[in-house]
Protein backbone atom coordinates (compact mmCIF):
# COMPACT_ATOMS: atom_id res chain seq x y z
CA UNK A 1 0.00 0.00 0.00
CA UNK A 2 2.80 2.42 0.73
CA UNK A 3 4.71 1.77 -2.75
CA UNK A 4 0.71 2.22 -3.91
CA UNK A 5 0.89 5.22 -2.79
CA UNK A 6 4.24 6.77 -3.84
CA UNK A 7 3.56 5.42 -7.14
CA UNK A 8 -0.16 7.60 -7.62
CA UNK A 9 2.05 10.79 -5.98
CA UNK A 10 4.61 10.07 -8.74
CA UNK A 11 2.07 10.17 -11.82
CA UNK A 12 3.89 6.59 -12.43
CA UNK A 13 2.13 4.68 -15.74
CA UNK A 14 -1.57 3.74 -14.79
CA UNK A 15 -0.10 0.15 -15.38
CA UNK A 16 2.10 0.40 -12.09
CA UNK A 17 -0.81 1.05 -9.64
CA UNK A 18 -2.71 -1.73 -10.44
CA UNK A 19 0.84 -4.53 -9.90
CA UNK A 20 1.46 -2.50 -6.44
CA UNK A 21 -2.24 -2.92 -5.61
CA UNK A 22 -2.52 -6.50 -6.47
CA UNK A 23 0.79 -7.44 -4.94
CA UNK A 24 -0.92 -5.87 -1.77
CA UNK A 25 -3.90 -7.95 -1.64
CA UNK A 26 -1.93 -10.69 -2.18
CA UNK A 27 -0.16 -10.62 0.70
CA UNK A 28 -3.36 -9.16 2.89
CA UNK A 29 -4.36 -11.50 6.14
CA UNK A 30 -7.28 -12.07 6.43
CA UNK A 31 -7.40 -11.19 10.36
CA UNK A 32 -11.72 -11.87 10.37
CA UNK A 33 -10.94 -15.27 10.17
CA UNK A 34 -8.30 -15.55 12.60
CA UNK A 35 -10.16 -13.17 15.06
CA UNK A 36 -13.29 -16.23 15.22
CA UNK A 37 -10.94 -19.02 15.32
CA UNK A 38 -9.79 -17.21 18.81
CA UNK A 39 -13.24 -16.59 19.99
CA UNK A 40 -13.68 -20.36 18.89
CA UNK A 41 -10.70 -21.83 20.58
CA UNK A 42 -11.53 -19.63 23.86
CA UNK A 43 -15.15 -20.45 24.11
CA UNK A 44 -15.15 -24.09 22.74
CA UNK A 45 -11.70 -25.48 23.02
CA UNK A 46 -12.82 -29.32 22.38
CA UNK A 47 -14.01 -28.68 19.09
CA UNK A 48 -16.45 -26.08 17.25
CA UNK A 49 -19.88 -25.06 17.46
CA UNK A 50 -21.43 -28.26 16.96
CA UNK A 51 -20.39 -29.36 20.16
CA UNK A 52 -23.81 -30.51 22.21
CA UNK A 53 -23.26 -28.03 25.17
CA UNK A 54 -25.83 -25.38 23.71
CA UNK A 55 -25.01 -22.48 25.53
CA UNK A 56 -21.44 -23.04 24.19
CA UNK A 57 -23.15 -22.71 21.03
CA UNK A 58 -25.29 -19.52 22.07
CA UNK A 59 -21.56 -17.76 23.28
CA UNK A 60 -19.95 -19.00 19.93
CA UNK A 61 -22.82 -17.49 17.97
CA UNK A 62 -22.99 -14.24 20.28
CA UNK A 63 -18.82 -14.17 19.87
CA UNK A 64 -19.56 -14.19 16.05
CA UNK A 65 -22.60 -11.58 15.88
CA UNK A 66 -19.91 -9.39 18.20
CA UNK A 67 -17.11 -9.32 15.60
CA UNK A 68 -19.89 -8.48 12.90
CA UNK A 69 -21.25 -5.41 14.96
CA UNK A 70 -17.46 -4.43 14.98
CA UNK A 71 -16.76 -4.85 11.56
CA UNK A 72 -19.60 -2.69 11.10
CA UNK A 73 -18.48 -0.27 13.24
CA UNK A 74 -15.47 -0.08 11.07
CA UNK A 75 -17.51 0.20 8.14
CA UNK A 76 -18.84 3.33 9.39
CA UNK A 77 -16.35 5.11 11.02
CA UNK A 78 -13.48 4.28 8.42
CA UNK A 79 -15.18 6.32 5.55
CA UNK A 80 -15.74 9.40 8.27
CA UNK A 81 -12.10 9.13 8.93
CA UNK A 82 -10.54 8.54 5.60
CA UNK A 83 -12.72 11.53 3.75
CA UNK A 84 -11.57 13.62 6.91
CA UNK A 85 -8.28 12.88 6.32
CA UNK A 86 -8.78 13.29 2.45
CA UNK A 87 -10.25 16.43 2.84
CA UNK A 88 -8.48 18.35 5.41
CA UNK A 89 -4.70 17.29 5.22
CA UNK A 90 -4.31 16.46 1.91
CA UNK A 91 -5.59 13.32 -0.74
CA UNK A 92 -3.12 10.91 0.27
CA UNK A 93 -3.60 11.19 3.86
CA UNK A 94 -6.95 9.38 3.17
CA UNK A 95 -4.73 6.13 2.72
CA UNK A 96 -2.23 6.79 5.09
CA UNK A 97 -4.81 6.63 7.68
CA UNK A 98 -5.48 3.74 6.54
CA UNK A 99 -2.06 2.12 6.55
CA UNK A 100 -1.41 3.40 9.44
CA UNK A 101 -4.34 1.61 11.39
CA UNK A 102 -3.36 -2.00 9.32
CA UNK A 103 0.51 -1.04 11.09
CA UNK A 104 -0.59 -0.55 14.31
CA UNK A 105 -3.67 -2.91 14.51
CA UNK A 106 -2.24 -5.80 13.21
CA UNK A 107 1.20 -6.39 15.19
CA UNK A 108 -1.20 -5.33 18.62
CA UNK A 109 -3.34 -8.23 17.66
CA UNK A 110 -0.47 -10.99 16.92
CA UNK A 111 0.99 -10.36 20.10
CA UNK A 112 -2.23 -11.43 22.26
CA UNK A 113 -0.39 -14.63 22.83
CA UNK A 114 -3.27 -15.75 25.27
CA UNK A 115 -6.30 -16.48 23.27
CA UNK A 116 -3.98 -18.03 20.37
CA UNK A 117 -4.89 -21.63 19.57
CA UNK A 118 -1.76 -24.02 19.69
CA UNK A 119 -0.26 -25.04 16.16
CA UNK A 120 -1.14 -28.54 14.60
CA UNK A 121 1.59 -30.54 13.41
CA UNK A 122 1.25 -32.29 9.75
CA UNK A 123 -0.33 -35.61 9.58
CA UNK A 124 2.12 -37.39 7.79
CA UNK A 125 -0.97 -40.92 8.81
CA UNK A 126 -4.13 -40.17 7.71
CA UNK A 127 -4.29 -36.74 6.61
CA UNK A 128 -6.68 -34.66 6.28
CA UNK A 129 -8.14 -34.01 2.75
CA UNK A 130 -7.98 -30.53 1.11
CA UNK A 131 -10.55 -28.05 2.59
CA UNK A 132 -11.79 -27.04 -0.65
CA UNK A 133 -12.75 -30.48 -1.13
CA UNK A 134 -15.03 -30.38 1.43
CA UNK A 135 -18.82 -30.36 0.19
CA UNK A 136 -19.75 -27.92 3.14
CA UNK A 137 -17.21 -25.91 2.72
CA UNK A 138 -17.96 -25.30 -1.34
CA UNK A 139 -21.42 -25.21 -0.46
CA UNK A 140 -20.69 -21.51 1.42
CA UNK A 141 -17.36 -20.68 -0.64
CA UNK A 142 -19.49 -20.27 -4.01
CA UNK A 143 -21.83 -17.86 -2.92
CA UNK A 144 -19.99 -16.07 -0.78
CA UNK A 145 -17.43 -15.39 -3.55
CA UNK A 146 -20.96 -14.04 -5.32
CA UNK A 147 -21.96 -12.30 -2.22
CA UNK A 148 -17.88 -10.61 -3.04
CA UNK A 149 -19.75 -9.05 -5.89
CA UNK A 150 -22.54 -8.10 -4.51
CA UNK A 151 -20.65 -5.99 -1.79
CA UNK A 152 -18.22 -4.47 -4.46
CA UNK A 153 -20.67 -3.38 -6.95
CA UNK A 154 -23.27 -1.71 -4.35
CA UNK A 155 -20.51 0.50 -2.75
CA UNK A 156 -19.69 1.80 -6.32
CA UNK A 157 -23.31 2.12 -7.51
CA UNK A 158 -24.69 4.55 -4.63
CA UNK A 159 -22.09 6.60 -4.87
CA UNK A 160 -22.59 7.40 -8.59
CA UNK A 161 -25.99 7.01 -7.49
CA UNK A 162 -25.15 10.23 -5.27
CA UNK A 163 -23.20 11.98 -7.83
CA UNK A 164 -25.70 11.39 -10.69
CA UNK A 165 -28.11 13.94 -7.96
CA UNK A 166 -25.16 16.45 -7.78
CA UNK A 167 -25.31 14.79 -3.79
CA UNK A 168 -21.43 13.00 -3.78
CA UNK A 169 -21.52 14.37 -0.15
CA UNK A 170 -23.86 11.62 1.17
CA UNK A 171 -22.37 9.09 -0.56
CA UNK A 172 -20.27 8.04 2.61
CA UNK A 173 -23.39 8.91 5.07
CA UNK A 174 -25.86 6.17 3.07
CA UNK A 175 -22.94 3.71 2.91
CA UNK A 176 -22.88 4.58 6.06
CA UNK A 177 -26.30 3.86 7.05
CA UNK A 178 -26.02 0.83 5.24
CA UNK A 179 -23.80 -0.19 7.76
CA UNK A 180 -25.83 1.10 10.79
CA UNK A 181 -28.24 -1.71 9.00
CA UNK A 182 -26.37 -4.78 9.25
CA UNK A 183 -24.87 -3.40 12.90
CA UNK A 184 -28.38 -3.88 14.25
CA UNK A 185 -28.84 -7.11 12.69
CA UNK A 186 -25.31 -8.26 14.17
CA UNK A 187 -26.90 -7.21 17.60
CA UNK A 188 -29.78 -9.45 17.15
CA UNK A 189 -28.38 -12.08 15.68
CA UNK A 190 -26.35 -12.43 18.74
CA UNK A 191 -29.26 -12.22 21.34
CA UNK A 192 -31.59 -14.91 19.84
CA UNK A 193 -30.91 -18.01 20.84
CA UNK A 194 -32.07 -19.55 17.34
CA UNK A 195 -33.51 -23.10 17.50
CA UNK A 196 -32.39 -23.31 13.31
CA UNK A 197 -28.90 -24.83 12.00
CA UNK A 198 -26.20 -22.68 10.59
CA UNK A 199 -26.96 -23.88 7.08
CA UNK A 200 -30.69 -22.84 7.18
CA UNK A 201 -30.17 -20.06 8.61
CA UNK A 202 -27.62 -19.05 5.55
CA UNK A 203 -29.64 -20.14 3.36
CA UNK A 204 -32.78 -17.97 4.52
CA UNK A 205 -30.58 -14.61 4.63
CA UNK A 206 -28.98 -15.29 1.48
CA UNK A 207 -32.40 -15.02 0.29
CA UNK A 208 -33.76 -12.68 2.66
CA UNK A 209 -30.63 -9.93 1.11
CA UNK A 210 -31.46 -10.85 -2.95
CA UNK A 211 -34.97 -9.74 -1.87
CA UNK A 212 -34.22 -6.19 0.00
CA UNK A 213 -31.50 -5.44 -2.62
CA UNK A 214 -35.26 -5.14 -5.31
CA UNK A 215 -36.13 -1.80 -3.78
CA UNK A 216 -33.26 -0.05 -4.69
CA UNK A 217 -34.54 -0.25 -8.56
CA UNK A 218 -37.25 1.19 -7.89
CA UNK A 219 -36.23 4.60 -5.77
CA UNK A 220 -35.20 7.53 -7.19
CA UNK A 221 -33.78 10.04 -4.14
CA UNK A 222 -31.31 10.20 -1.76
CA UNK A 223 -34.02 9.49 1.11
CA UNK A 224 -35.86 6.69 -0.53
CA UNK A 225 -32.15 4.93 -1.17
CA UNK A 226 -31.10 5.33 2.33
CA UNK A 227 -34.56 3.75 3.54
CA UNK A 228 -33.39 0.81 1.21
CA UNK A 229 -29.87 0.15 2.41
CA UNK A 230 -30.56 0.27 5.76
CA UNK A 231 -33.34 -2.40 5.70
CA UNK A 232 -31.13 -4.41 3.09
CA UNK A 233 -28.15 -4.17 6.17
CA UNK A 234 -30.48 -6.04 8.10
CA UNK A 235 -29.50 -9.53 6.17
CA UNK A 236 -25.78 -8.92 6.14
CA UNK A 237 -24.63 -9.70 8.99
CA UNK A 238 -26.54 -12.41 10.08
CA UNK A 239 -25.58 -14.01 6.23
CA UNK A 240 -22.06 -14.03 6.86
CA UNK A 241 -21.85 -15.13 10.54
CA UNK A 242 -23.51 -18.02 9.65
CA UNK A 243 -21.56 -18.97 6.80
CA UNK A 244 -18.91 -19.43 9.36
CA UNK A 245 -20.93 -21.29 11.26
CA UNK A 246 -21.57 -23.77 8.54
CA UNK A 247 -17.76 -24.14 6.84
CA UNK A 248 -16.39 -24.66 10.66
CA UNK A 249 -18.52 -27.25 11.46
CA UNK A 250 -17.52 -28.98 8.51
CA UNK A 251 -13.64 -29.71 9.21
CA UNK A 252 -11.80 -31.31 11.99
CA UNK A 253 -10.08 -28.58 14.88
CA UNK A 254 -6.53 -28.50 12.78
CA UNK A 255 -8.49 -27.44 9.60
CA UNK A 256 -10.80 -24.96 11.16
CA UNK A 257 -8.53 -21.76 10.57
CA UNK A 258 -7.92 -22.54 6.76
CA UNK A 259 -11.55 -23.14 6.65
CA UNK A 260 -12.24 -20.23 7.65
CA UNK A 261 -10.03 -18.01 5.52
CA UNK A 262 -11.80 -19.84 2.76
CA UNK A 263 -15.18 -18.71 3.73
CA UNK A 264 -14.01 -14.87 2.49
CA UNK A 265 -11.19 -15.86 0.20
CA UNK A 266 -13.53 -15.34 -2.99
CA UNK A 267 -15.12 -12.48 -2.34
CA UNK A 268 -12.17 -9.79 -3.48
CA UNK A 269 -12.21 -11.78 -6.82
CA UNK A 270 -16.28 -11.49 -7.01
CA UNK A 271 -16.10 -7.97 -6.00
CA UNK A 272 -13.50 -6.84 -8.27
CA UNK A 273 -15.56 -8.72 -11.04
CA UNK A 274 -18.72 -6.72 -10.29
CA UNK A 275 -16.95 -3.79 -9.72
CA UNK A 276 -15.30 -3.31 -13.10
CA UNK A 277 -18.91 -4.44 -14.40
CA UNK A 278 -20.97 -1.67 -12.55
CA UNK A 279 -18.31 0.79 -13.97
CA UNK A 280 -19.45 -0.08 -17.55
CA UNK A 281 -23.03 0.12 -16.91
CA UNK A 282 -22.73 3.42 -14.61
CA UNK A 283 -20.98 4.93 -17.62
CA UNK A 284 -23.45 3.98 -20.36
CA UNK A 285 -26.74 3.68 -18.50
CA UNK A 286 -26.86 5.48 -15.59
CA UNK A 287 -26.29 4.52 -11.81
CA UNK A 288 -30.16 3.76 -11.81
CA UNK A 289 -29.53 0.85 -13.81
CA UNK A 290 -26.67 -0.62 -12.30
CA UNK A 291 -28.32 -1.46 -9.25
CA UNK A 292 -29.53 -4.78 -11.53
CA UNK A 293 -25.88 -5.21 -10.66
CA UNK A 294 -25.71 -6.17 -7.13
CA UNK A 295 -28.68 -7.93 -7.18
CA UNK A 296 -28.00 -10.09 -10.29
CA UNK A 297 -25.11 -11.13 -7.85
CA UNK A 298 -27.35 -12.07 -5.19
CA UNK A 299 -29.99 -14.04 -7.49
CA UNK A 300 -26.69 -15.83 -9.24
CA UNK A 301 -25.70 -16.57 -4.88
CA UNK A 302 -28.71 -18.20 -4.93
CA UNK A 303 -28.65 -19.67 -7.53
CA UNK A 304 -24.85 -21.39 -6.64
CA UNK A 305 -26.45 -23.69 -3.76
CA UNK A 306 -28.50 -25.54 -6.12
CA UNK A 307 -25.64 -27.97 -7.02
CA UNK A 308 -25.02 -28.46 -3.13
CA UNK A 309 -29.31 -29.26 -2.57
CA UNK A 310 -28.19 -32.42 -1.19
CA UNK A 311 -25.85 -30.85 1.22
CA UNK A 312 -27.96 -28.22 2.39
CA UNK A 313 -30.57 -31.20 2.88
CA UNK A 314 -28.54 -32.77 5.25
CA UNK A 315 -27.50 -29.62 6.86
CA UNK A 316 -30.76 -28.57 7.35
CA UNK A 317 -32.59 -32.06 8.14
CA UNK A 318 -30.34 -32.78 11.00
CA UNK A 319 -31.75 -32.30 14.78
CA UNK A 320 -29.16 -29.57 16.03
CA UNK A 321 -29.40 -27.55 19.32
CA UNK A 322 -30.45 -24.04 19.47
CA UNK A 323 -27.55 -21.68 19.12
């Protein structure tokens, strides 16, 4: 991110920005994944979530819906800071802000030695088969790498949406209200102690978002569109928590934190997909139009779990305490 950014300062070839910026999300860690494998080793050493003790499994899920409400936090708060930044010191120091919170937060979270779960050797007897090989596992990884797109492409669309009203200034406040959205349903999510699996529980907010992302078609102000995104925030949250909860209970302990690394691993490849498509359709239909974007995303999400009915069959079918 820093060469990124010397590069841009420089007026280096277009070319350049994009090999820094890839060679950055290369190397990226995905720290949302190893933040629930410590809640998951602190609150149910022995194995995962599906262990019978269910208020293990109402702490695991209220551990999960925790680290949602935070990311959403983020979500909010970043863009306040970041345009701040932008605005006041200088363009660049929109970025730096941001580097500056991976260089500090990152180390300060590697060093909490406590709630790290010990390493696995390699079974050299009876190994473990590839993750990805793992019907469960590809039964959350394909639409989540969708949902990727989904994310990506509804960012971009509201704030041409914004700019097409000659109203870029609220881009960041409904993004941010978006946000506010899925923070509540992060909150909730964590209360209930549900009586449903995981996997049907995924299944019914996957559905649940590729409905609330139809209004958004159909508005035409500022208003109406923050209405929109705050009700489709209410899915979010809740989606993604539980497709942790499904790919963890899938693998043994020594496979859990791969597993869930997985989970997101797709999504920066769906939303850079969906991003480069809303750009096209922003710039030769309008922002109104591209919301058919996101939600073709969703409705393609949904349409990824057909292959894994059987899966999801067995998911859902089987008895499971309330969590």
């Amino acid at each position: 991110l820093c060469a990124f950014t010397v590069l841009v300062l420089n007026e280096t070839p277009v070319w350049s920005w994009f090999v820094s910026i890839f060679i950055a999300e290369a190397f990226s860690v995905n720290t949302g994944g190893l933040v629930r494998r410590r809640w998951l080793h602190l609150l149910s050493p022995d194995k995962t979530t599906t262990a019978e003790d269910e208020q293990d499994r109402h702490i695991v899920n209220t551990a999960y819906s925790f680290e949602a409400l935070m990311d959403e936090v983020v979500f909010i708060l970043g863009p306040i800071i970041v345009t701040a930044c932008a605005t006041t010191i200088a363009p660049a120091a929109g970025i730096i802000s941001g580097i500056i919170f991976l260089a500090v937060g990152v180390p300060l979270f590697v060093m909490q030695k406590d709630t790290e779960p010990p390493g696995n050797p390699k079974r050299e007897v009876d190994p473990h088969p590839a993750v990805i090989r793992n019907k469960r596992v590809q039964a959350v990884v394909l639409p989540t790498t969708l949902l990727g797109g989904f994310f990506g492409s509804i960012a971009i669309v509201t704030v041409a949406f914004a700019e097409a009203r000659g109203q870029a200034n609220l881009s960041g406040i409904l993004l941010a209200i978006w946000a506010a959205g899925s923070a509540v349903a992060a909150i909730m999510n964590g209360v209930i102690k549900w009586r449903l699996s995981s996997a049907t529980r995924f299944l019914i907010f996957l559905f649940a978002l590729t409905i609330l992302s139809i209004p958004m078609l159909f508005v035409h102000s500022t208003t109406w569109l923050a209405v929109a995104l705050f009700f489709n925030g209410f899915a979010i949250a809740p989606l993604v928590i539980n497709a942790y909860g499904v790919a963890e209970g899938a693998v043994p302990p020594d496979q859990i934190t791969e597993t869930l690394t997985w989970v997101v691993a797709g999504m920066p490849m769906g939303g850079a997909l969906a991003s480069a498509l809303s750009g096209q359709i922003i710039d030769r239909f309008g922002a109104d139009i591209a919301y058919w974007v996101p939600l073709g995303f969703m409705i393609a999400a949904c349409v990824a779990t057909l292959p894994y009915f059987q899966t999801y069959k067995g998911l859902i079918g089987y008895s499971q305490p309330r969590d």
